[in-house]
N, C-alpha and C. Protein backbone atom coordinates (compact mmCIF):
# COMPACT_ATOMS: atom_id res chain seq x y z
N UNK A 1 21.51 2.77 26.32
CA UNK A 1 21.14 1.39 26.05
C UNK A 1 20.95 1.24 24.55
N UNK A 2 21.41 0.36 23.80
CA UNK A 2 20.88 -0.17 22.79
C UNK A 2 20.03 -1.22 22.77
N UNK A 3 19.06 -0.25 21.57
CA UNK A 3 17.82 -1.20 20.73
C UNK A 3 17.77 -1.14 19.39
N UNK A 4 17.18 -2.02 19.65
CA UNK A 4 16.85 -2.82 17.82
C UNK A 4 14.82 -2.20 17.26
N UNK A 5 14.97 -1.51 16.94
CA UNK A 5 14.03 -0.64 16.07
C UNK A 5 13.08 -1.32 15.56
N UNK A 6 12.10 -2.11 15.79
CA UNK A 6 11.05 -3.13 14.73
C UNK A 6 10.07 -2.34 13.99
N UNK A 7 10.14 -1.28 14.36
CA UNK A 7 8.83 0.42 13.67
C UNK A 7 9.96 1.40 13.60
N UNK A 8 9.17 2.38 12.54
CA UNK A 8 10.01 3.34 13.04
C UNK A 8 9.58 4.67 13.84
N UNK A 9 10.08 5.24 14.32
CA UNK A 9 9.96 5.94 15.78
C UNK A 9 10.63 7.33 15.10
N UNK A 10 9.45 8.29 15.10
CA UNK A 10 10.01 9.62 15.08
C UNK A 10 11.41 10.29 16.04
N UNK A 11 11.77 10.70 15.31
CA UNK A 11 13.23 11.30 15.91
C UNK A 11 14.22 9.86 16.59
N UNK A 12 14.09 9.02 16.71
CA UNK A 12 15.07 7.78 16.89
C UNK A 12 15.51 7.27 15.13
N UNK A 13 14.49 6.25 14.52
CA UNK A 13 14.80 6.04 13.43
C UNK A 13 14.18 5.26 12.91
N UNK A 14 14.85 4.39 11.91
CA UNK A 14 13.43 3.51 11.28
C UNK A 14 13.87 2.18 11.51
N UNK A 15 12.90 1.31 11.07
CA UNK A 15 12.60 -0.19 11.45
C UNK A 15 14.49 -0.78 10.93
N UNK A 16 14.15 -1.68 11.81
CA UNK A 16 16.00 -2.19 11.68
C UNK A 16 16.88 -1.56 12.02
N UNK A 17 16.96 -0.32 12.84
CA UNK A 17 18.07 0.25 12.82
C UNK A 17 18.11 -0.11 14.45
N UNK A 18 19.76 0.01 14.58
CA UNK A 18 20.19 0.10 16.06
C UNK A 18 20.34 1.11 16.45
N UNK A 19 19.58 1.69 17.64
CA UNK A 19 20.09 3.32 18.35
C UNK A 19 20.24 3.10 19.72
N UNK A 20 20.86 4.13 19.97
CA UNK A 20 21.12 4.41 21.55
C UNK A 20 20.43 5.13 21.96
N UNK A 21 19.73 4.51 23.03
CA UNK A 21 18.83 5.36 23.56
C UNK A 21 18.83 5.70 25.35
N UNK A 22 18.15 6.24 25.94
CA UNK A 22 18.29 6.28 27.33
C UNK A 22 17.71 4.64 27.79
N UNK A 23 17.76 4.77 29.17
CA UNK A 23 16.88 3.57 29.23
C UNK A 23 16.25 3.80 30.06
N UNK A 24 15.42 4.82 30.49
CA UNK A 24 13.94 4.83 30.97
C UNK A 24 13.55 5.03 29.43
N UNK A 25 13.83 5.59 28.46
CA UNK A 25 13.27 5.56 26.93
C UNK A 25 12.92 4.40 26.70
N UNK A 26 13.82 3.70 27.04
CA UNK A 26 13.97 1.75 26.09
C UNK A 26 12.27 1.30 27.42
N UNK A 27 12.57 1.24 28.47
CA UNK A 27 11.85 0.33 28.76
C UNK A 27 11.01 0.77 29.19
N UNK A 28 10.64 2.18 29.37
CA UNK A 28 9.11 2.44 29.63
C UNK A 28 8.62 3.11 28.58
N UNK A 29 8.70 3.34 27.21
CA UNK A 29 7.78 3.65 26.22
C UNK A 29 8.19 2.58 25.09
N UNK A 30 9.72 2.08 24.11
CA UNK A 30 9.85 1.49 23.10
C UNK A 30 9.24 -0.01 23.21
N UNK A 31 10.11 -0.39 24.49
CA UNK A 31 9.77 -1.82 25.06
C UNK A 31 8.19 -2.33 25.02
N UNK A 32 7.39 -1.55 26.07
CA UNK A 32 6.20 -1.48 26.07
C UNK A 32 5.12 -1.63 24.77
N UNK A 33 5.75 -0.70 24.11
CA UNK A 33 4.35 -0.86 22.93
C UNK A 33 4.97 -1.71 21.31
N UNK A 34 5.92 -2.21 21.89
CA UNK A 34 6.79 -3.14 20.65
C UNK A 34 7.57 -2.52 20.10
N UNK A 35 7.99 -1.49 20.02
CA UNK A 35 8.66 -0.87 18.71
C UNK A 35 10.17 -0.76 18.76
N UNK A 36 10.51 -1.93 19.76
CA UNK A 36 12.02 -1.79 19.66
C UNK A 36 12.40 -3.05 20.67
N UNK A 37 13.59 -3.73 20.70
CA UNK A 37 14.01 -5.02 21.81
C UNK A 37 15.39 -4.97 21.86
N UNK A 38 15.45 -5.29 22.59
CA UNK A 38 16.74 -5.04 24.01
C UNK A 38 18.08 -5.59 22.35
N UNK A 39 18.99 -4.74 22.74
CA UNK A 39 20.42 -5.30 21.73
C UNK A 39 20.89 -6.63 22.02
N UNK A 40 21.29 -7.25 21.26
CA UNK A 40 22.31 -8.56 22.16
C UNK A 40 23.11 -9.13 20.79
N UNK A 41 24.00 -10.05 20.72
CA UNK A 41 24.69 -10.15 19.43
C UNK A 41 23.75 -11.08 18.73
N UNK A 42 23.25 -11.87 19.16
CA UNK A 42 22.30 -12.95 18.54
C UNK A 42 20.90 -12.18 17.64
N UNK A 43 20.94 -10.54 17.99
CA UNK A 43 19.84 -9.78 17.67
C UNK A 43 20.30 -9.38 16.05
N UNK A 44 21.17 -9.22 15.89
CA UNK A 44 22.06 -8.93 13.93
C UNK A 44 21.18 -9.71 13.51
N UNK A 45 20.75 -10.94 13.44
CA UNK A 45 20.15 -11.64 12.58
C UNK A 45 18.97 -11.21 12.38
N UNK A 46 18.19 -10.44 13.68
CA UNK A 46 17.16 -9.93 13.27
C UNK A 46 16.99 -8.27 12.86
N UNK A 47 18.16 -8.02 13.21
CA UNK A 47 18.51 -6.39 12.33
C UNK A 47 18.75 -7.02 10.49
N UNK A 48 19.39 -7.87 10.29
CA UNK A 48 19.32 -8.29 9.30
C UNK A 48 18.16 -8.56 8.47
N UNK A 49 17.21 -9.46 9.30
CA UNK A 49 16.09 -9.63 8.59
C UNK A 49 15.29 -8.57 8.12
N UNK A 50 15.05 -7.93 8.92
CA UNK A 50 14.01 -6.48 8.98
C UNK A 50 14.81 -5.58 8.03
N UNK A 51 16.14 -5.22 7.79
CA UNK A 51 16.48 -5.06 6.60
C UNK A 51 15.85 -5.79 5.31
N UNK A 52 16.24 -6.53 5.18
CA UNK A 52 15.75 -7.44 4.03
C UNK A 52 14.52 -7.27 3.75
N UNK A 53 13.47 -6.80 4.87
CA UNK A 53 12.43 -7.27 4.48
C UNK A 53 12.28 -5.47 4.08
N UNK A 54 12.76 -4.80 4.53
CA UNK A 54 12.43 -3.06 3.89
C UNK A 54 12.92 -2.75 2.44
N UNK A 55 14.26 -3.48 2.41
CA UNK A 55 14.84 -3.60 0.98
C UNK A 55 13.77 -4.06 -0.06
N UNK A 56 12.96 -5.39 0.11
CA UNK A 56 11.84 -5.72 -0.85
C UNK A 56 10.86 -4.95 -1.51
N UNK A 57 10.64 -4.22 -0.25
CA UNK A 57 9.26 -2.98 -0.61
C UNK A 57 9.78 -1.78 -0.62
N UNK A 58 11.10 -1.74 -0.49
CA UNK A 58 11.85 -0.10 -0.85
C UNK A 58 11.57 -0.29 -2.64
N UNK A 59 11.24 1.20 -2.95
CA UNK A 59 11.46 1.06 -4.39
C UNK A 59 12.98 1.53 -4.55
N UNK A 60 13.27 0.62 -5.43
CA UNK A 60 14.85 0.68 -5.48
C UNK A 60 15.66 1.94 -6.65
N UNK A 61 14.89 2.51 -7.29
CA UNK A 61 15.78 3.45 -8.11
C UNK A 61 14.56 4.60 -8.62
N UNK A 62 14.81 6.11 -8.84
CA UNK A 62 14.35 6.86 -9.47
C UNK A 62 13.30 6.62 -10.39
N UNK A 63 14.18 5.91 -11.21
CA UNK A 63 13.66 5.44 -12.59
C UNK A 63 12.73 4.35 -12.51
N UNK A 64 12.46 3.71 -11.63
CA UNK A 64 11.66 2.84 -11.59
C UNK A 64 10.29 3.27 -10.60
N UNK A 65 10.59 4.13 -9.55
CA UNK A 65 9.40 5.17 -9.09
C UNK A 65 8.50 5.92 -10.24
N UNK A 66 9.56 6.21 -10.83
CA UNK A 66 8.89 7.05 -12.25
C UNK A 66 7.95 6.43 -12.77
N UNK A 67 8.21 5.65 -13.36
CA UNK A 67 7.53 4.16 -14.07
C UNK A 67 5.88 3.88 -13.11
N UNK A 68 6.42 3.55 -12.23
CA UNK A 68 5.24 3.08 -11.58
C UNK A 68 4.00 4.08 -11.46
N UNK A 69 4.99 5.61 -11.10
CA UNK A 69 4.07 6.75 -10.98
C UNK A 69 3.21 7.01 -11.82
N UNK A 70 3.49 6.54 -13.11
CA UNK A 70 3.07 6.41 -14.32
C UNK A 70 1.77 5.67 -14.58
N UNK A 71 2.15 4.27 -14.25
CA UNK A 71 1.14 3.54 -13.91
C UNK A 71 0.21 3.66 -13.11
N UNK A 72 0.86 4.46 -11.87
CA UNK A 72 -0.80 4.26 -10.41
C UNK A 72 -1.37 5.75 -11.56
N UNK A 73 -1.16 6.37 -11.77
CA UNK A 73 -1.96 7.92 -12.32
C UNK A 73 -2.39 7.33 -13.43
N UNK A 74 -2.06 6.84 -14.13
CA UNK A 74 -2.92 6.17 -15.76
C UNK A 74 -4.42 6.30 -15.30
N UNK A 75 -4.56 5.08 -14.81
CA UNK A 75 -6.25 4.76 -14.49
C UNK A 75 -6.92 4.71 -13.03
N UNK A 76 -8.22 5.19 -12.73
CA UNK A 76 -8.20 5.04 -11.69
C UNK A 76 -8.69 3.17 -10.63
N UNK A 77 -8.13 3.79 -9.06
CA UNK A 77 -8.23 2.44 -8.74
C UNK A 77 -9.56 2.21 -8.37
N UNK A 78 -10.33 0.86 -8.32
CA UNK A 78 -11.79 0.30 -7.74
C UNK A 78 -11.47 0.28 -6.37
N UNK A 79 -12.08 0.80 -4.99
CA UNK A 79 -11.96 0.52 -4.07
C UNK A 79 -13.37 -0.17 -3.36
N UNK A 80 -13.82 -0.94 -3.04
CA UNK A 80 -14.88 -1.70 -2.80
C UNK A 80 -15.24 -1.62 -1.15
N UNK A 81 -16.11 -0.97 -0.80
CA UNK A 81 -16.50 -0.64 0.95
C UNK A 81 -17.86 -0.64 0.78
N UNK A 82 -18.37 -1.19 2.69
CA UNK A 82 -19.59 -1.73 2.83
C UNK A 82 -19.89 0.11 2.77
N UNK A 83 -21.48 0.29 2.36
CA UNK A 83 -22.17 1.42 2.45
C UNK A 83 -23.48 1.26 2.87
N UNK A 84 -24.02 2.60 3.25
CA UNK A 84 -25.53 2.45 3.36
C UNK A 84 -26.44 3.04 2.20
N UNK A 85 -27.65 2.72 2.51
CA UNK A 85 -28.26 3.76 0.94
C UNK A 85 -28.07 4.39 0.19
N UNK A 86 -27.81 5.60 1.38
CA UNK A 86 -27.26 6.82 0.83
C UNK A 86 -25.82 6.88 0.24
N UNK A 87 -25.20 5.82 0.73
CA UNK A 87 -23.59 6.08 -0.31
C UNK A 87 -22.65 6.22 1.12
N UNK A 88 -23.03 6.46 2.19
CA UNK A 88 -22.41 7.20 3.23
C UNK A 88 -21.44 5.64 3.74
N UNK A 89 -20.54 5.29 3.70
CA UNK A 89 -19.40 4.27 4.07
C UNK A 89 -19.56 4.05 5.62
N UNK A 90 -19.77 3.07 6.10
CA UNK A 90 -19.28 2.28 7.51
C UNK A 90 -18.44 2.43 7.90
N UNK A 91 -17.44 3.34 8.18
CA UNK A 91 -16.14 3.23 9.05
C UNK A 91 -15.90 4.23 7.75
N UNK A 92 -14.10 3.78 7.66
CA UNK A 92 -13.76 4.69 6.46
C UNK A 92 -12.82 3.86 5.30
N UNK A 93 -12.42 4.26 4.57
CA UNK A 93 -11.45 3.90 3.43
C UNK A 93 -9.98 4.05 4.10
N UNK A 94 -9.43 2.71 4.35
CA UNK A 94 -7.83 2.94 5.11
C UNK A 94 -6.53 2.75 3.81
N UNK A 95 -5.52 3.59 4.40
CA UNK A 95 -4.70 3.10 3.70
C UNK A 95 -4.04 1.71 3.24
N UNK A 96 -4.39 0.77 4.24
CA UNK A 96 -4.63 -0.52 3.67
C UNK A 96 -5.64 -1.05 3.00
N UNK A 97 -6.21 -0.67 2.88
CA UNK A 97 -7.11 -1.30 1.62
C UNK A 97 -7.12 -0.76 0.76
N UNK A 98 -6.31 0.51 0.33
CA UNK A 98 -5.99 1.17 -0.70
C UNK A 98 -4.94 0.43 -1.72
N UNK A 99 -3.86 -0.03 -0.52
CA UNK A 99 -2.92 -0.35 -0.82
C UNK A 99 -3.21 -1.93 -1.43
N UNK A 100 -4.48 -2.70 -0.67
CA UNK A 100 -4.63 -4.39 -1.15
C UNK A 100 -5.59 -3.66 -2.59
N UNK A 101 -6.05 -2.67 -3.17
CA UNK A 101 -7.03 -2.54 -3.89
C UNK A 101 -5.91 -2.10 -5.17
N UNK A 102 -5.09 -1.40 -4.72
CA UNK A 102 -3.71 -1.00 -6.09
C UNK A 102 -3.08 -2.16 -6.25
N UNK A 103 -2.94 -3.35 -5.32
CA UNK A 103 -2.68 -4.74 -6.01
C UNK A 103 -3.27 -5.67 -6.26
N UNK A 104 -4.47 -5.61 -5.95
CA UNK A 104 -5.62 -6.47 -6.59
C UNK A 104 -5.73 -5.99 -8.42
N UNK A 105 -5.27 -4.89 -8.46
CA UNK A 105 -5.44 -4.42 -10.01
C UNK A 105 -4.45 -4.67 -10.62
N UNK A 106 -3.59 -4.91 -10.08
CA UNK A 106 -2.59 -5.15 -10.96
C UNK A 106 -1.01 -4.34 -10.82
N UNK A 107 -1.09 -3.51 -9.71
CA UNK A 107 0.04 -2.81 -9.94
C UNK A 107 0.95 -3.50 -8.49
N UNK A 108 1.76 -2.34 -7.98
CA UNK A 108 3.24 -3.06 -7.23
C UNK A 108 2.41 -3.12 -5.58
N UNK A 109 3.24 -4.07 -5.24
CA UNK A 109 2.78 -3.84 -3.56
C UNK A 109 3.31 -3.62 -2.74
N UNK A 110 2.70 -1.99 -2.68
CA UNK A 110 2.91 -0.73 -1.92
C UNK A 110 3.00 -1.03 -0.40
N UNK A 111 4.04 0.03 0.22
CA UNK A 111 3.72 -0.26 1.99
C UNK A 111 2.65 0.90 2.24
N UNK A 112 2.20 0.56 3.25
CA UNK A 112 0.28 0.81 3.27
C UNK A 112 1.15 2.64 4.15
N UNK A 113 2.21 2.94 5.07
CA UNK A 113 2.52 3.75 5.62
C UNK A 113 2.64 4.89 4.84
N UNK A 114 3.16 4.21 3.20
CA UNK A 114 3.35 5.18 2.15
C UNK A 114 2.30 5.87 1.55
N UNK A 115 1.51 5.55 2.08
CA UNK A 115 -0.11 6.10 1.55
C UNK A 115 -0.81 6.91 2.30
N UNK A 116 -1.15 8.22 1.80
CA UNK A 116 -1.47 9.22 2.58
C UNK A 116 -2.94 9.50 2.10
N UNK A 117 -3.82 9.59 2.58
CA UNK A 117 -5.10 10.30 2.68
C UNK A 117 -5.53 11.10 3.18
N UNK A 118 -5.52 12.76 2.67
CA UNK A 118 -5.62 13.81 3.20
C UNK A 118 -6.97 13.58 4.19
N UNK A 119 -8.07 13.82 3.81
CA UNK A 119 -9.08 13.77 3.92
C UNK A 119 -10.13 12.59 4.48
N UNK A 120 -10.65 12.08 5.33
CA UNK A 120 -11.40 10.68 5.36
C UNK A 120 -12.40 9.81 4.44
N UNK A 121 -11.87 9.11 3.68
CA UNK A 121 -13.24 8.89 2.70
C UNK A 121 -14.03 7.93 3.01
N UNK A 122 -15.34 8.84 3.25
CA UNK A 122 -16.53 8.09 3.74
C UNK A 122 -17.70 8.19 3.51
N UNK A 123 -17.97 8.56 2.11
CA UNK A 123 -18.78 8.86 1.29
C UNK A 123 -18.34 7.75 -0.36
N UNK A 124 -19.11 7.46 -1.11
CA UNK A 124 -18.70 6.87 -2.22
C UNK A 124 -19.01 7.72 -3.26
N UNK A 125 -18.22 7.20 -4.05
CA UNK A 125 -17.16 8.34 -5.02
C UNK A 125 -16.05 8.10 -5.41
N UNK A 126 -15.64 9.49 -6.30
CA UNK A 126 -13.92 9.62 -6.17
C UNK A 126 -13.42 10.57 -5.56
N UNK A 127 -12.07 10.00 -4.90
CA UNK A 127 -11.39 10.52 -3.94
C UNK A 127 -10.40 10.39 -4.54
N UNK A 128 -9.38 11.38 -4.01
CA UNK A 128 -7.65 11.18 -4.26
C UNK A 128 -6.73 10.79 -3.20
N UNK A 129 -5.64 9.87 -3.22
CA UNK A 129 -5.03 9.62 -2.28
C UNK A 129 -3.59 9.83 -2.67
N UNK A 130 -2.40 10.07 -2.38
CA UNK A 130 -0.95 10.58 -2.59
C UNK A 130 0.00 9.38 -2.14
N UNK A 131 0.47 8.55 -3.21
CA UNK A 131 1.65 7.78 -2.70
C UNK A 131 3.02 8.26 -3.00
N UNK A 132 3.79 8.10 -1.87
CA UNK A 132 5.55 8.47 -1.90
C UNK A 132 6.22 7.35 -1.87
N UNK A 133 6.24 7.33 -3.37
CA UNK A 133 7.29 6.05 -3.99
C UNK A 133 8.95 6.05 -3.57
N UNK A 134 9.18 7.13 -3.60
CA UNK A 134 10.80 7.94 -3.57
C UNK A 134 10.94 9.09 -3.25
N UNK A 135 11.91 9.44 -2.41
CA UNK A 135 11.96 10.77 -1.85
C UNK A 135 11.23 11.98 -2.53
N UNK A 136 11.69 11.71 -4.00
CA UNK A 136 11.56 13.00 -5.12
C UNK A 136 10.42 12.17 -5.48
N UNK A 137 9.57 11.21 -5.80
CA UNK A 137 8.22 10.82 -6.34
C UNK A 137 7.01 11.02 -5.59
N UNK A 138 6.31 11.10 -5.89
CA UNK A 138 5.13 11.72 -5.09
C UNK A 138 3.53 11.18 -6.20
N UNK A 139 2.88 9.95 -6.07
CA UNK A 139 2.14 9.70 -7.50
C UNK A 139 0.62 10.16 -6.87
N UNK A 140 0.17 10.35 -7.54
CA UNK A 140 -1.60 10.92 -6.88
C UNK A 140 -2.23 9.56 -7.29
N UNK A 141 -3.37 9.31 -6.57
CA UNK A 141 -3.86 8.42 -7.12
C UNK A 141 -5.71 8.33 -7.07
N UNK A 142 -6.00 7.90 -8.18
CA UNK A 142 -7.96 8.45 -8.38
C UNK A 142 -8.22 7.49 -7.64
N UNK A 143 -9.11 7.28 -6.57
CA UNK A 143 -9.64 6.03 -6.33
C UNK A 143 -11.24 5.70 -6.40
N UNK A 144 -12.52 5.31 -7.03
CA UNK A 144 -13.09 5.19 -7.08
C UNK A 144 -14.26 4.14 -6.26
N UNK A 145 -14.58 4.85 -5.23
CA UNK A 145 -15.25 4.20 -4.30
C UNK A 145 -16.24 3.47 -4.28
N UNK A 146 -16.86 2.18 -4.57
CA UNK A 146 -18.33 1.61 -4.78
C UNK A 146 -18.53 1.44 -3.29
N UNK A 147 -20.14 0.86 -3.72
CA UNK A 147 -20.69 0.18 -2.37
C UNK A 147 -20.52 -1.10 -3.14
N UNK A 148 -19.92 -1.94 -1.95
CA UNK A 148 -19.88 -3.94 -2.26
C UNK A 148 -20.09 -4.22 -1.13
């Protein structure tokens, strides 16, 4: 059966792509939890879109990963989370709010998937978090945790 990919799915592929898949695959796990819809020709437009929309936030060249890598490592980022007295964080520091806190400052806007956090940060402080701009880029990034 073919589907249309809206996530991407280990060992199938990534968002927008068309694969063939079985179809107890398609409709009792992809179907189910969204991450993929039935093929049909009227569906291109939305393989199309979902392209388009990965193309935007793909970083588009080496040289411009570089650049940026440059930029997120310069200075570190403000990340702003509720705390208690002691410093100890309510929940934790997600890669989305990492990602709204590196563009609240000023830099590019990152897909939040690209953002890796070894560790849980849930303490305030600094922490490090690892973005993969480009296959070969890899930028570290300081993030500096308040209580707000």
């Amino acid at each position: 059966m073919k589907v249309i990919l809206t996530q991407e799915v280990s060992g199938v592929g990534a968002a927008g792509d068309v694969a063939d898949v079985k179809d107890g695959y398609a409709r009792n796990f992809l179907f189910r939890r969204g991450l993929a819809v039935a093929w049909t020709k009227g569906g291109q437009a939305q393989v199309d879109a979902l392209a388009k929309g990965r193309q935007t936030r793909a970083v588009k060249s080496l040289e411009e990963a570089r650049s940026i890598k440059g930029t997120l490592e310069a200075s570190p980022v403000a990340v702003l989370a509720k705390a208690g007295k002691e410093g100890r964080l309510f929940g934790a520091v997600s890669p989305a709010e990492v990602a709204g806190a590196i563009k609240a400052a000023g830099g590019p806007d990152l897909d939040r998937r690209k953002i890796e956090i070894r560790t849980p940060i849930k303490q305030v402080g600094t922490h490090t978090a690892t973005v993969h701009l480009h296959a070969d880029v890899v930028a570290t990034v300081s993030l500096e945790v308040t209580a707000g």
